[in-house]
Protein backbone atom coordinates (compact mmCIF):
# COMPACT_ATOMS: atom_id res chain seq x y z
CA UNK A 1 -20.55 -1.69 -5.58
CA UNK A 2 -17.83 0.95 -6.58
CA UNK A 3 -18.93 3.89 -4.80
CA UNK A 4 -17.05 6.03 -2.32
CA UNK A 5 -17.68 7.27 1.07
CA UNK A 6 -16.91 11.00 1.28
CA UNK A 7 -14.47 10.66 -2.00
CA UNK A 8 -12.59 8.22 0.22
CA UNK A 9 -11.88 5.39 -2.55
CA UNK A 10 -13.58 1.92 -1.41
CA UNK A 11 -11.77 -1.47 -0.26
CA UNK A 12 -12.22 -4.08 -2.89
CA UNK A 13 -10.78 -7.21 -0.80
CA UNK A 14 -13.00 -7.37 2.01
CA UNK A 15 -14.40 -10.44 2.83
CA UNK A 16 -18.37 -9.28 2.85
CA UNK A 17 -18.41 -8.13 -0.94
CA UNK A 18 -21.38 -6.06 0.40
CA UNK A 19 -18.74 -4.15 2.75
CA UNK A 20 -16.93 -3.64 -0.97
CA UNK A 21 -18.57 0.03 -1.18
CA UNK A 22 -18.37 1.00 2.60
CA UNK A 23 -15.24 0.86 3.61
CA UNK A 24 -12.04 2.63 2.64
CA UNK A 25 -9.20 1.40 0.80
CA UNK A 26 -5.83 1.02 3.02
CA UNK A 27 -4.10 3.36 0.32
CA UNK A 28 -6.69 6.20 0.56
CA UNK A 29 -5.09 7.46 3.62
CA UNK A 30 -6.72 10.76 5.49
CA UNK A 31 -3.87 13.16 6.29
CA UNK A 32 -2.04 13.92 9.96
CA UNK A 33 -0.94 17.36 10.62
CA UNK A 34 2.77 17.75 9.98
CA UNK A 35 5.23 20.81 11.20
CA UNK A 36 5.55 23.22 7.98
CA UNK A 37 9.54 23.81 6.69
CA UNK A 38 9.35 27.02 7.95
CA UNK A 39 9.62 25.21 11.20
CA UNK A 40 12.69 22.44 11.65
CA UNK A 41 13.31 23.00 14.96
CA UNK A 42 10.03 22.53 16.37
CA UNK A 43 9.16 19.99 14.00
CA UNK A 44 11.66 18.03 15.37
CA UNK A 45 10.56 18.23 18.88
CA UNK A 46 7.05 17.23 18.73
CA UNK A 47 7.70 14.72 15.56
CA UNK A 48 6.59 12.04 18.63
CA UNK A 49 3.77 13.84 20.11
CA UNK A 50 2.62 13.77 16.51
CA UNK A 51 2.66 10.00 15.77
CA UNK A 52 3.18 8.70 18.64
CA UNK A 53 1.54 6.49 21.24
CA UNK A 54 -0.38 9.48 22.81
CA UNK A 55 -1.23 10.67 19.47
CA UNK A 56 -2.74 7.14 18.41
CA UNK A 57 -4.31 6.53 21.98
CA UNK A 58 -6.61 9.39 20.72
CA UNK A 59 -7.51 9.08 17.54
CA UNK A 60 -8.02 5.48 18.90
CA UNK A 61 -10.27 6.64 21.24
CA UNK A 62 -11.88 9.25 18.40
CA UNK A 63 -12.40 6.22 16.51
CA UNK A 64 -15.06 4.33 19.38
CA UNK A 65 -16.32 8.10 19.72
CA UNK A 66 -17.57 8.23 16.42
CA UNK A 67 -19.41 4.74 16.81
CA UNK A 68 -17.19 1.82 16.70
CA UNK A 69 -17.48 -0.72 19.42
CA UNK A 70 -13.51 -1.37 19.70
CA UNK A 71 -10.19 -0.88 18.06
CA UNK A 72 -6.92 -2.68 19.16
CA UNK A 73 -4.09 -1.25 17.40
CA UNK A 74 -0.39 -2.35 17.86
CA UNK A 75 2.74 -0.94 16.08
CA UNK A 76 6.15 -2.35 16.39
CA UNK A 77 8.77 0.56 15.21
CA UNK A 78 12.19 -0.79 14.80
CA UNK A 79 14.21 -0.42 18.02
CA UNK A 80 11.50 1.82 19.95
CA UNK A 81 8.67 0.45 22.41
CA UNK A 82 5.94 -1.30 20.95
CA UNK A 83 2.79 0.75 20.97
CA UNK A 84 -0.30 -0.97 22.00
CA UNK A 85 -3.81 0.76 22.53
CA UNK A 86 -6.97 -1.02 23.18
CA UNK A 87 -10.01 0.97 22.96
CA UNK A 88 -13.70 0.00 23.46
CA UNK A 89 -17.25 1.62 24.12
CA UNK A 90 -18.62 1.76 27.19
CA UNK A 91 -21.90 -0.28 26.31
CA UNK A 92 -19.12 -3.63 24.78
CA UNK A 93 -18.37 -3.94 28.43
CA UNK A 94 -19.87 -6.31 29.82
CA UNK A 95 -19.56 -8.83 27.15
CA UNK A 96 -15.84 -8.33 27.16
CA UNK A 97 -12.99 -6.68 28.38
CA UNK A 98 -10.93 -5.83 25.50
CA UNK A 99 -7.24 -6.18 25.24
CA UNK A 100 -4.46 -5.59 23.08
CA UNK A 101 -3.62 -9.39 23.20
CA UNK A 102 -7.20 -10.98 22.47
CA UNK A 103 -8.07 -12.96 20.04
CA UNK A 104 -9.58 -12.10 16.67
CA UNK A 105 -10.90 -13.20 13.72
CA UNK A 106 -8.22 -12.23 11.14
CA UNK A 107 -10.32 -12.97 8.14
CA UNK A 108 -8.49 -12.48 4.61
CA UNK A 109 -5.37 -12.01 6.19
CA UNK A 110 -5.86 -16.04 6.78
CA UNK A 111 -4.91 -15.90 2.61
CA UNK A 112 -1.30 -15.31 3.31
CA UNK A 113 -0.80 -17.78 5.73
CA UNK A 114 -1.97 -20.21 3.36
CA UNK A 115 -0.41 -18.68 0.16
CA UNK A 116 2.96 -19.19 2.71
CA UNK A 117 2.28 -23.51 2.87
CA UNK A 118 1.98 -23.19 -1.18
CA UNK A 119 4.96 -22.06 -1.42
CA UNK A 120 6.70 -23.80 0.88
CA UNK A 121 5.08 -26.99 -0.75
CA UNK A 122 6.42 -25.18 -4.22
CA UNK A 123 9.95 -24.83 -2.50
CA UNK A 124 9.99 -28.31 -1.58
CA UNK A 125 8.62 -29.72 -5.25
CA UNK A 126 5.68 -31.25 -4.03
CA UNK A 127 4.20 -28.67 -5.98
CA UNK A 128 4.77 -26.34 -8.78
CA UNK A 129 3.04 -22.72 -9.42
CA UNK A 130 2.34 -23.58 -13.08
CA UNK A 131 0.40 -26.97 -12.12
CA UNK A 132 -3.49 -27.12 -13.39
CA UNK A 133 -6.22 -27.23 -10.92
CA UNK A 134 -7.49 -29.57 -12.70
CA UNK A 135 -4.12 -31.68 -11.09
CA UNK A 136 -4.95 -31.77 -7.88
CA UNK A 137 -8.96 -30.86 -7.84
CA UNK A 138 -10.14 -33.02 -11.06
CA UNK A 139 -13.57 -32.35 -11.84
CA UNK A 140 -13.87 -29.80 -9.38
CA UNK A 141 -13.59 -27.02 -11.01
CA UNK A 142 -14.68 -26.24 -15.00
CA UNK A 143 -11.82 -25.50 -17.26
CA UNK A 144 -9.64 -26.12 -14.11
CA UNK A 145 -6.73 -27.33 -17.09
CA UNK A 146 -6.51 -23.62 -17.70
CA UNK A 147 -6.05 -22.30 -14.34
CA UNK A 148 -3.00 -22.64 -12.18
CA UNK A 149 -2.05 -22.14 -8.94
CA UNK A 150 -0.14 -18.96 -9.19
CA UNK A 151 -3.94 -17.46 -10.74
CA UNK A 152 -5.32 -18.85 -7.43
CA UNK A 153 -2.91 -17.18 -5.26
CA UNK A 154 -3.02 -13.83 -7.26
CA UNK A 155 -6.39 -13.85 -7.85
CA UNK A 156 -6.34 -14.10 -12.01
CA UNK A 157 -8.06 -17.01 -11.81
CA UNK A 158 -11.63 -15.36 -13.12
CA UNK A 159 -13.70 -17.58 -11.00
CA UNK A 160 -16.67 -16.41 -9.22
CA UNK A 161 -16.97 -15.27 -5.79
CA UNK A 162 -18.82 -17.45 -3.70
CA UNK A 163 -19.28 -15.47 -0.92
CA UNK A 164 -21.60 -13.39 -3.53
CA UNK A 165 -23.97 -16.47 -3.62
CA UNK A 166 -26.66 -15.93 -2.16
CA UNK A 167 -26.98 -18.99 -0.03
CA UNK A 168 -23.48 -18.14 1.10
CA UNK A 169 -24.37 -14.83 2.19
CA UNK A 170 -26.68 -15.83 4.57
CA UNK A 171 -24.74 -18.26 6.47
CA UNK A 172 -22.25 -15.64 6.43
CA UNK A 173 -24.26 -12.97 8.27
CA UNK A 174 -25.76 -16.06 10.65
CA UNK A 175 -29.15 -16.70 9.35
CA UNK A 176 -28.91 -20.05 8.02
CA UNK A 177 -26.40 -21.90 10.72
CA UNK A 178 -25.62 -24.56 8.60
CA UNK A 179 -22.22 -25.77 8.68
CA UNK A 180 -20.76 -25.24 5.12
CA UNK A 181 -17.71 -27.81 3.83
CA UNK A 182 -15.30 -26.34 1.81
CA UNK A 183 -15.76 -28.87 -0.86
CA UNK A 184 -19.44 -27.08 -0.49
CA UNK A 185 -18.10 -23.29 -0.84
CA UNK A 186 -16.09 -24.11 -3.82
CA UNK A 187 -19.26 -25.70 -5.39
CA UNK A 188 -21.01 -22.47 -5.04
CA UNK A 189 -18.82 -20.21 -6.46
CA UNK A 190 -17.99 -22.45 -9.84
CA UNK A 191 -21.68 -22.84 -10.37
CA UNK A 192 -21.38 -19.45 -11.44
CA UNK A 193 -19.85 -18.11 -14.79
CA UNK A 194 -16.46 -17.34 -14.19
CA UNK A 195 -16.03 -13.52 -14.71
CA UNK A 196 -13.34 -13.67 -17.45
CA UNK A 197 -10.71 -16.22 -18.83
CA UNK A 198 -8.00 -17.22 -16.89
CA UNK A 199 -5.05 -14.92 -16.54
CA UNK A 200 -7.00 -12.22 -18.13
CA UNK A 201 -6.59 -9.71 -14.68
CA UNK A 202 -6.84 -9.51 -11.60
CA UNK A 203 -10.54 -9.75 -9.35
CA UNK A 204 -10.49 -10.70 -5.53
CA UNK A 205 -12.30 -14.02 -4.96
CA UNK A 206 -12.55 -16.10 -1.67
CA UNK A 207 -13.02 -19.05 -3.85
CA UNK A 208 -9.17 -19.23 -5.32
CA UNK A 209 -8.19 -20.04 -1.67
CA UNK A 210 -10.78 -22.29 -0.88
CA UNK A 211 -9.47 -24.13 -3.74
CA UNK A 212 -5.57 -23.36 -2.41
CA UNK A 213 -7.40 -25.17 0.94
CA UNK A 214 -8.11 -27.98 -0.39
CA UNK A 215 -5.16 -28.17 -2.66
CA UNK A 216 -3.30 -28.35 0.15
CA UNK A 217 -4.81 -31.15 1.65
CA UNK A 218 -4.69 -33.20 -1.12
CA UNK A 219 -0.95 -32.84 -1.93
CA UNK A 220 -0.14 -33.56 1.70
CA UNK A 221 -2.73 -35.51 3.38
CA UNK A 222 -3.19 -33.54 6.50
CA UNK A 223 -5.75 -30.94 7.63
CA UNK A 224 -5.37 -27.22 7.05
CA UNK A 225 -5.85 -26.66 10.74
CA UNK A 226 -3.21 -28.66 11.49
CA UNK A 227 -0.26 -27.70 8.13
CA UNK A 228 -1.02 -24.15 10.00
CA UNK A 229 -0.15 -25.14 13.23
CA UNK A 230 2.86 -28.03 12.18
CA UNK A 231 4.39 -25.46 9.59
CA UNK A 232 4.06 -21.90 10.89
CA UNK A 233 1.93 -21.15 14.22
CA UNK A 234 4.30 -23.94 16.13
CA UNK A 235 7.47 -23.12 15.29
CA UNK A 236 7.06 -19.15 15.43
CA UNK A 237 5.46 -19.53 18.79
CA UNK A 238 2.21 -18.28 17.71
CA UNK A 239 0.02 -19.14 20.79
CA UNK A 240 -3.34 -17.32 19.89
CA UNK A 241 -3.30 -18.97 15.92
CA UNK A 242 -5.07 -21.84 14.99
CA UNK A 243 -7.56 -22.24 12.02
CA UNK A 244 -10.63 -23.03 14.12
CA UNK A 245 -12.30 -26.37 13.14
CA UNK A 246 -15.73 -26.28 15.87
CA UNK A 247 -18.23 -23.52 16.53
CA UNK A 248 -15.86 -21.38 18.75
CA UNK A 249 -11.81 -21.22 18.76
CA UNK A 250 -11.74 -21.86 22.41
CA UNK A 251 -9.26 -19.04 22.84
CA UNK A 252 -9.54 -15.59 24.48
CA UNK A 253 -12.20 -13.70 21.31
CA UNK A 254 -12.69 -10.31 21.14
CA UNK A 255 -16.68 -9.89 20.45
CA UNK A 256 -17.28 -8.49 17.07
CA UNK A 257 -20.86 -6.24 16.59
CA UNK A 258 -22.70 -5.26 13.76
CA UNK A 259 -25.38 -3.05 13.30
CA UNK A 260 -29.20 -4.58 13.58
CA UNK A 261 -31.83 -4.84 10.56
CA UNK A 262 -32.70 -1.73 10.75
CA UNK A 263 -29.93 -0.09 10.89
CA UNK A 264 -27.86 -1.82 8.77
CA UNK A 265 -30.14 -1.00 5.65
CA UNK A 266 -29.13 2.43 5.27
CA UNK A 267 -25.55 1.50 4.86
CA UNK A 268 -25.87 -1.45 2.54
CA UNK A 269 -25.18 -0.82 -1.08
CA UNK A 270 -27.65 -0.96 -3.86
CA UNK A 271 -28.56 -4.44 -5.35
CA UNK A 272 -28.09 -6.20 -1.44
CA UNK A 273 -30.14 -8.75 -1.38
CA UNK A 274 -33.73 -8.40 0.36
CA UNK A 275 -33.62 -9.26 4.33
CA UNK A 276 -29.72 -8.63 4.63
CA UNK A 277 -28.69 -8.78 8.12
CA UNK A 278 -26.60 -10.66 10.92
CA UNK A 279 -28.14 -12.72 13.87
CA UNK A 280 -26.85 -12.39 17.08
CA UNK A 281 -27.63 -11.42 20.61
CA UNK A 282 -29.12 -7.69 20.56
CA UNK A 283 -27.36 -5.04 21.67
CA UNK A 284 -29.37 -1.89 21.84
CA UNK A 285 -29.17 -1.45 17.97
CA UNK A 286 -26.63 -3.56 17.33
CA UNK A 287 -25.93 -7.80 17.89
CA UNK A 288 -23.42 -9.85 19.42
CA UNK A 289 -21.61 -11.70 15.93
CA UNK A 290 -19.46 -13.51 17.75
CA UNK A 291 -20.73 -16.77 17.86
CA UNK A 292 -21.70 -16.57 14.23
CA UNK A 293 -20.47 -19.90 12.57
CA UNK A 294 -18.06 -19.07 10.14
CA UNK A 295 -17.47 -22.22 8.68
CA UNK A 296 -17.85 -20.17 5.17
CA UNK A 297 -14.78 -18.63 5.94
CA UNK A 298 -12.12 -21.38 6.14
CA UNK A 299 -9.10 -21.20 4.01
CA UNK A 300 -10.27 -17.92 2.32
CA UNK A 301 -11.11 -16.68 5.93
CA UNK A 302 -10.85 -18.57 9.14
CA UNK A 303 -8.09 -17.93 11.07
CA UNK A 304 -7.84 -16.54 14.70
CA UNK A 305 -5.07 -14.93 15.45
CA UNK A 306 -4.23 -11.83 17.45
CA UNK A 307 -2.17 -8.44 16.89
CA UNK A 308 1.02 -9.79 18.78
CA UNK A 309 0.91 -13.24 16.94
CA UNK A 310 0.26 -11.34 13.54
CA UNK A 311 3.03 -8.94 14.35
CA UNK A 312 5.42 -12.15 14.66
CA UNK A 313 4.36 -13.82 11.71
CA UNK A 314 4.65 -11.05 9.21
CA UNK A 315 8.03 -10.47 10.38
CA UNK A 316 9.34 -13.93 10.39
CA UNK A 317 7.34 -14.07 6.38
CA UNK A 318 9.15 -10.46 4.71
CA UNK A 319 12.58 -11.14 6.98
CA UNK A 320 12.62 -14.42 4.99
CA UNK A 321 12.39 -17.03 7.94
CA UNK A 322 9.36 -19.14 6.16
CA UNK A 323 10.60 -18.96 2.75
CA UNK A 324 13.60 -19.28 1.03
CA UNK A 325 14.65 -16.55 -1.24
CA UNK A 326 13.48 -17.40 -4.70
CA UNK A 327 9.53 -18.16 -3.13
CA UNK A 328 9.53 -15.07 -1.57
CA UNK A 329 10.51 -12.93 -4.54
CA UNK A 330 7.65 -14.69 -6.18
CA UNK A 331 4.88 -13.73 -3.28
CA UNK A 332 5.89 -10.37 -3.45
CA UNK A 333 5.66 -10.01 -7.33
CA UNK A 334 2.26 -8.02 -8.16
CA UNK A 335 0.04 -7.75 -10.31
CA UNK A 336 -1.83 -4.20 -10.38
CA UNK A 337 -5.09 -4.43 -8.51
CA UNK A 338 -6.70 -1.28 -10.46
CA UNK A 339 -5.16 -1.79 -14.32
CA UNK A 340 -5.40 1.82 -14.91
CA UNK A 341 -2.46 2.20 -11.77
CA UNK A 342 -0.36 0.16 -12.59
CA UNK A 343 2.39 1.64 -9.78
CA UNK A 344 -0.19 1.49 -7.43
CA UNK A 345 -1.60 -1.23 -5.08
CA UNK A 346 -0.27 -4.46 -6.10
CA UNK A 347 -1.43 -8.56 -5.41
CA UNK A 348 1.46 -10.89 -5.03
CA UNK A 349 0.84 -14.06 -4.06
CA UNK A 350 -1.40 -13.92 -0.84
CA UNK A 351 0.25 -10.82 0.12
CA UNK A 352 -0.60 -7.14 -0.64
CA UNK A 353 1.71 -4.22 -1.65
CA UNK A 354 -0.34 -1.12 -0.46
CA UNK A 355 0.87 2.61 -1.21
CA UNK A 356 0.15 4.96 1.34
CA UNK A 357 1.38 8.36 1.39
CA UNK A 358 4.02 8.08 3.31
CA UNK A 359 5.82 4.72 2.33
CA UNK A 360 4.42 1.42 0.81
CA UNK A 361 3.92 -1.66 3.01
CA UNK A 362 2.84 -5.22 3.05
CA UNK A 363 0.36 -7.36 4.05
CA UNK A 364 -3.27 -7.98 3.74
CA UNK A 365 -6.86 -6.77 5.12
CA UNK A 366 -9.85 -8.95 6.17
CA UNK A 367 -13.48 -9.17 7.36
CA UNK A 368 -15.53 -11.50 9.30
CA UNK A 369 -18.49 -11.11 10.82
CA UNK A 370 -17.63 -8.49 13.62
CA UNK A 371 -14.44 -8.34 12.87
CA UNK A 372 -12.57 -5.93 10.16
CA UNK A 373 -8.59 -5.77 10.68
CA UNK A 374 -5.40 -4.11 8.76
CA UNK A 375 -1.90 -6.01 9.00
CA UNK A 376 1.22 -4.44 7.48
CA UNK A 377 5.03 -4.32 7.57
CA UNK A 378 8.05 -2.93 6.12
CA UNK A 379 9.80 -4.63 3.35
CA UNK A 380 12.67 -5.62 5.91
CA UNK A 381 9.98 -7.12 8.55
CA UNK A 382 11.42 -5.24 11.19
CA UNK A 383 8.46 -2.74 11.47
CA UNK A 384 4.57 -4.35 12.06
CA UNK A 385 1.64 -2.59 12.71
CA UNK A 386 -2.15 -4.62 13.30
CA UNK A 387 -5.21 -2.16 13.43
CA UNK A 388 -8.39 -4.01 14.64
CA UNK A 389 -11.91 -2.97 15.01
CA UNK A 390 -14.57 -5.05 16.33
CA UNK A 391 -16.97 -4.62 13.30
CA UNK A 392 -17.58 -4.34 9.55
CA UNK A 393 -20.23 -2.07 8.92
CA UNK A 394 -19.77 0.00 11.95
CA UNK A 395 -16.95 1.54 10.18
CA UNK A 396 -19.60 2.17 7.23
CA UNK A 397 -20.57 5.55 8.37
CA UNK A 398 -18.90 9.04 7.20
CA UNK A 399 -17.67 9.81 10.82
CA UNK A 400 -16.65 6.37 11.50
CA UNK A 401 -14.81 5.99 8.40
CA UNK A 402 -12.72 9.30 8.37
CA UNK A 403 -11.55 8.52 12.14
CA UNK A 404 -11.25 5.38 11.18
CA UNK A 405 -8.71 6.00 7.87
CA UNK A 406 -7.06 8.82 10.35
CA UNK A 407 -5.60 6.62 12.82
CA UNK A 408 -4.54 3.88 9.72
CA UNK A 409 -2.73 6.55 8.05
CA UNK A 410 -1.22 8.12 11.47
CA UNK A 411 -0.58 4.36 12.27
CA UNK A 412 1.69 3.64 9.27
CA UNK A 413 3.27 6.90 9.50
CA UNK A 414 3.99 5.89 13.31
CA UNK A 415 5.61 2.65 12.22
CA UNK A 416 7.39 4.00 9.22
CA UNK A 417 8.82 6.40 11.60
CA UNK A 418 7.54 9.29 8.87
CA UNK A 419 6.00 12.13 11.25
């Protein structure tokens, strides 16, 4: 599930390994136009018509044009006015009237929220990077003696994907509703071989941080839900954030959409497995995901959040307000997410380093059903930027795609202040 779209290289975090081929890497961005030299003066003068909030409003809008049900995008640029767009199509109307401060299902962005409780735990010695699995989760997980948590957090570990299993996968998509425990999901992705020995490199797998989950609840005794809201969501004033622990996070949701049967299986990759596709109420040729259970997201997944509150929170993480300084040096140490780049994108501990053309940021990407999103910031934290879209595969298309990595890239440049 390597291949590109339109030589665009593919994301390899998303949640949905089936998305893995569809849609584009953060770091592959599409190019703006830009003033030539030949030009300064000029250049100068319509640097903000270029990136700015007009600008984004309509590749925003070109984005819903070329298919995409909705796209919230928010970018906080130093000491300028934070730019927030909603955009949605016509037909998404009635189900909901989208804003730039709904809710949404953050996906694996939830990872760096809890890779922040590890290391606070770490900071306070309740628990140390280098400890075994096999410590906290004994006979959980096979040659857990050998893995540690910093392989968890980094993704080193070798262990198996769960989310490829294929009983996984279809209460993922909403077929089988079954509620799934995470003692349940880590089950299904160690019942697999483990891809390689431990340490040996670096391949994304939702089951290191169902493991972190549960790690976590162990050492201190408490739910997840509730070390997110005790430890970061209550005292940064997060008031859309909570790690949902029913069927629906009783909060203002944006609805997410995917495509139907039939037309999702042109876009999904080769080797999907037979009958792939997400229930939900119909809409025209695509369904309603938003009620999907996604109780095989959880620590790996779960979290609702919403551009303003995700804005806040990677601020208060890179600006050092959650951390002290010797954990946060360690979450943003990387290991090379393609070997043969090894100055390119980067996996800290929870947290991404992503190179884009114009700059390198942090923060993380993630997928739920309905629901794909992009969350950066500068390495100060003064600068955020959220781009939302109210699907997965709708963003699997050529058209939808290039619009789509347009306004990313223009996005960035926007809050890197890089015209």
């Amino acid at each position: 599930m390597t291949e590109d779209i339109e030589g665009v290289r593919p994301r390899r975090r998303t949640v949905l390994a089936l998305a893995a081929a569809l849609i584009p890497s953060a770091g592959a961005g599409v190019s703006t136009a830009v003033a030539s030299p030949a030009e300064p003066a000029r250049a100068a003068g319509r640097a903000e018509a270029v990136t700015g909030p007009v600008h984004l409003a309509d590749l925003a809008q070109r984005v819903v044009d070329a298919g995409v049900p909705g796209v919230i995008v928010r970018v906080g640029h130093g000491r300028r006015p934070v730019v927030e767009i909603a955009r949605q199509a016509a037909w998404t109307r009635p189900d909901h009237r989208l804003t730039g401060g709904d809710a949404f299902r953050m996906g694996s962005n939830s990872k760096t929220m809890v890779a922040t409780l590890a290391l606070q735990l770490a900071a306070a010695r309740r628990v140390a990077l280098g400890d075994a699995v096999e410590r906290w989760l004994p006979g959980l997980v096979p040659n857990g003696r050998a893995i540690t948590l910093r392989m968890l957090l980094n993704h080193t570990s070798g262990l198996f994907d769960y989310l490829d299993d294929p009983a996984v996968l279809k209460a993922f998509t909403g077929q089988d509703p079954r509620p799934w425990a995470p003692g349940e999901l880590l089950a299904a992705g160690v019942r697999h071989d483990p891809l390689f020995p431990p340490g040996g490199r670096f391949s994304y797998s939702n089951t290191n941080y169902t493991a972190l989950g549960l790690v976590l609840e162990n050492v201190t005794g408490e739910r997840l839900a509730d070390l997110i809201e005790r430890r970061i969501a209550g005292p940064l004033g997060l008031e859309h954030t909570l790690l949902p622990t029913g069927h629906h996070p009783g909060r203002r949701l944006a609805h997410g959409y995917e495509p139907d049967a039939a037309h999702l299986a042109p876009l999904l990759p080769p080797g999907a497995p037979p009958g792939t596709a997400f229930a939900g109420p119909a809409r025209g040729d695509r369904v309603d995901t938003t009620a999907i259970n996604t109780s095989t997201l959880w620590a790996a997944g779960g979290i609702v959040s919403s551009a303003r509150d995700w804005a806040r929170f990677d601020a208060a993480l890179v600006s050092g307000q959650l951390l002290p300084p010797a954990q946060l040096r360690q979450m943003l140490t990387t290991v090379p997410e393609d070997p043969a780049k090894p100055n390119g994108d980067g996996y800290g501990l929870g947290l991404r380093k992503i190179v884009f053309p114009c700059g390198t940021v942090w923060g993380h990407d993630g997928q739920a059903p309905g629901y794909s999103s992009e969350t950066y910031t500068d390495r100060t934290g003064r600068r955020t930027l959220s781009v939302l879209t109210t699907t997965i595969f709708g963003l699997a298309a050529p058209k939808a795609a290039a619009a789509h990595r347009t306004l990313v890239d223009a996005a960035v440049r926007t809050m890197l202040g890089r015209p």
